[in-house]
Protein backbone atom coordinates (compact mmCIF):
# COMPACT_ATOMS: atom_id res chain seq x y z
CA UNK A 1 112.79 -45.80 -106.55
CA UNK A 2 116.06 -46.24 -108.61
CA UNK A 3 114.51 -44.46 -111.40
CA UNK A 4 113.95 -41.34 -109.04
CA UNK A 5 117.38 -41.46 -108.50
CA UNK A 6 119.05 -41.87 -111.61
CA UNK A 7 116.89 -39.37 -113.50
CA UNK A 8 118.36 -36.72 -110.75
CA UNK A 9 121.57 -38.13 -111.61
CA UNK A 10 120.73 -37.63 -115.58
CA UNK A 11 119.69 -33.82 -114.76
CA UNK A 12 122.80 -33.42 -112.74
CA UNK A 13 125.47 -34.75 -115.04
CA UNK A 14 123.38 -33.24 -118.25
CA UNK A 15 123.17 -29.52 -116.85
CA UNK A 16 126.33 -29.70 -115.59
CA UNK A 17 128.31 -30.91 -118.75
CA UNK A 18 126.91 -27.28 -120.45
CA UNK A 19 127.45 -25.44 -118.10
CA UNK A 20 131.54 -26.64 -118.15
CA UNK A 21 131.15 -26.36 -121.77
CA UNK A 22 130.16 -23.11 -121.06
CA UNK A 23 133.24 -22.24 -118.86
CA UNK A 24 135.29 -24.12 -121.50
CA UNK A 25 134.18 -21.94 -124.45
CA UNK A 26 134.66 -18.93 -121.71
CA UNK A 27 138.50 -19.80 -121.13
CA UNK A 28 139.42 -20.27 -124.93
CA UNK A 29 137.86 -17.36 -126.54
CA UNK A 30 137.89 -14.31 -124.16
CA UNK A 31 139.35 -15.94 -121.13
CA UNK A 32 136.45 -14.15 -118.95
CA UNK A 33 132.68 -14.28 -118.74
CA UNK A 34 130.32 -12.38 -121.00
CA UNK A 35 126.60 -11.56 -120.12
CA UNK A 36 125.95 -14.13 -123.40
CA UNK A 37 127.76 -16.73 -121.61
CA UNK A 38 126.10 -16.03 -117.86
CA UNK A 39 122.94 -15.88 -119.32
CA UNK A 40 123.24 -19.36 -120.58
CA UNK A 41 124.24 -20.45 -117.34
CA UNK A 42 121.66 -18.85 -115.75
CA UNK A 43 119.27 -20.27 -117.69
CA UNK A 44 121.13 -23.67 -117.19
CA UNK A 45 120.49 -23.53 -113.64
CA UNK A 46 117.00 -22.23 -113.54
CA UNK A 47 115.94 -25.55 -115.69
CA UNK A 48 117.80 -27.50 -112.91
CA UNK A 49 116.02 -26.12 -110.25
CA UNK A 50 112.56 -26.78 -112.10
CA UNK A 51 113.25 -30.47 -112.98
CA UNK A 52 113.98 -31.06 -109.68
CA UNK A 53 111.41 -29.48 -108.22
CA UNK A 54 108.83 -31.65 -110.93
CA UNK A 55 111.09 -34.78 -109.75
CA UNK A 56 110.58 -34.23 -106.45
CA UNK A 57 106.56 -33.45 -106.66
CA UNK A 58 104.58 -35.25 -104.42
CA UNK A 59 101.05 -36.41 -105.24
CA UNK A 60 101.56 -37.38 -109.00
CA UNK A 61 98.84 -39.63 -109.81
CA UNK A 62 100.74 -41.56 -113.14
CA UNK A 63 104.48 -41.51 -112.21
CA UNK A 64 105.52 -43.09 -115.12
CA UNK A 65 103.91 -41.05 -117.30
CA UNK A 66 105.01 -37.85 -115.56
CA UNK A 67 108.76 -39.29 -115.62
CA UNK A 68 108.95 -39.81 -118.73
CA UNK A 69 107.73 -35.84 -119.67
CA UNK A 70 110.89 -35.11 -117.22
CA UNK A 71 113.56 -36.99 -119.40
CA UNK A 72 111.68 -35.61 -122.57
CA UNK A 73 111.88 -31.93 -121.08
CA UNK A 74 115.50 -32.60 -119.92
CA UNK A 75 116.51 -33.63 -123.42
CA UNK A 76 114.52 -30.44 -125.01
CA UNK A 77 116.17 -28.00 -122.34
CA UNK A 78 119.52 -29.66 -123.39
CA UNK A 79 119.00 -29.17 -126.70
CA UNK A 80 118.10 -25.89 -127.04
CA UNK A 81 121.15 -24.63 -124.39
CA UNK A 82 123.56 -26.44 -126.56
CA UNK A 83 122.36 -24.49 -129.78
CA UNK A 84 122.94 -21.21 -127.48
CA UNK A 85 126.71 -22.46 -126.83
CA UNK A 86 127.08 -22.99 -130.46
CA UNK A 87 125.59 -19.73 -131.42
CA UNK A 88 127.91 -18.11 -128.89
């Protein structure tokens, strides 16, 4: 199950690098949070909680299949919170 594995890793590190964008973009405009900024990290972390929760399904009848809608989700999710940082 190495592909199990390393797509957690993928939603790990992928999440995670926006939401330290996030804190990054934080520190060198205002220096503190805004609710635009928490709400992207919010958001970050409730699409972490869902992939891994579809990861981590049990019963799937065509895993590779249902993988591969993970990574595409993952990429989408990314996506879309990076346009929110850029907007920001």
């Amino acid at each position: 199950m190495a592909s199990v594995k390393n797509l957690k890793k993928d939603i790990n590190f992928v999440l995670g690098d926006i939401v330290e964008a996030v804190y990054l973009l934080e520190m060198s405009t205002t220096g503190k949070p805004t609710p635009a900024t928490n709400a992207v990290i919010e958001e970050a972390f409730t699409s972490f909680d869902a992939l891994i929760e579809r990861v981590n399904a049990k019963g799937v009848e065509n895993k590779k299949a249902h993988f591969k809608k993970i990574y595409s989700d993952l990429e989408e999710t990314a996506n879309q919170l990076v346009e929110k940082i850029n907007a920001l």
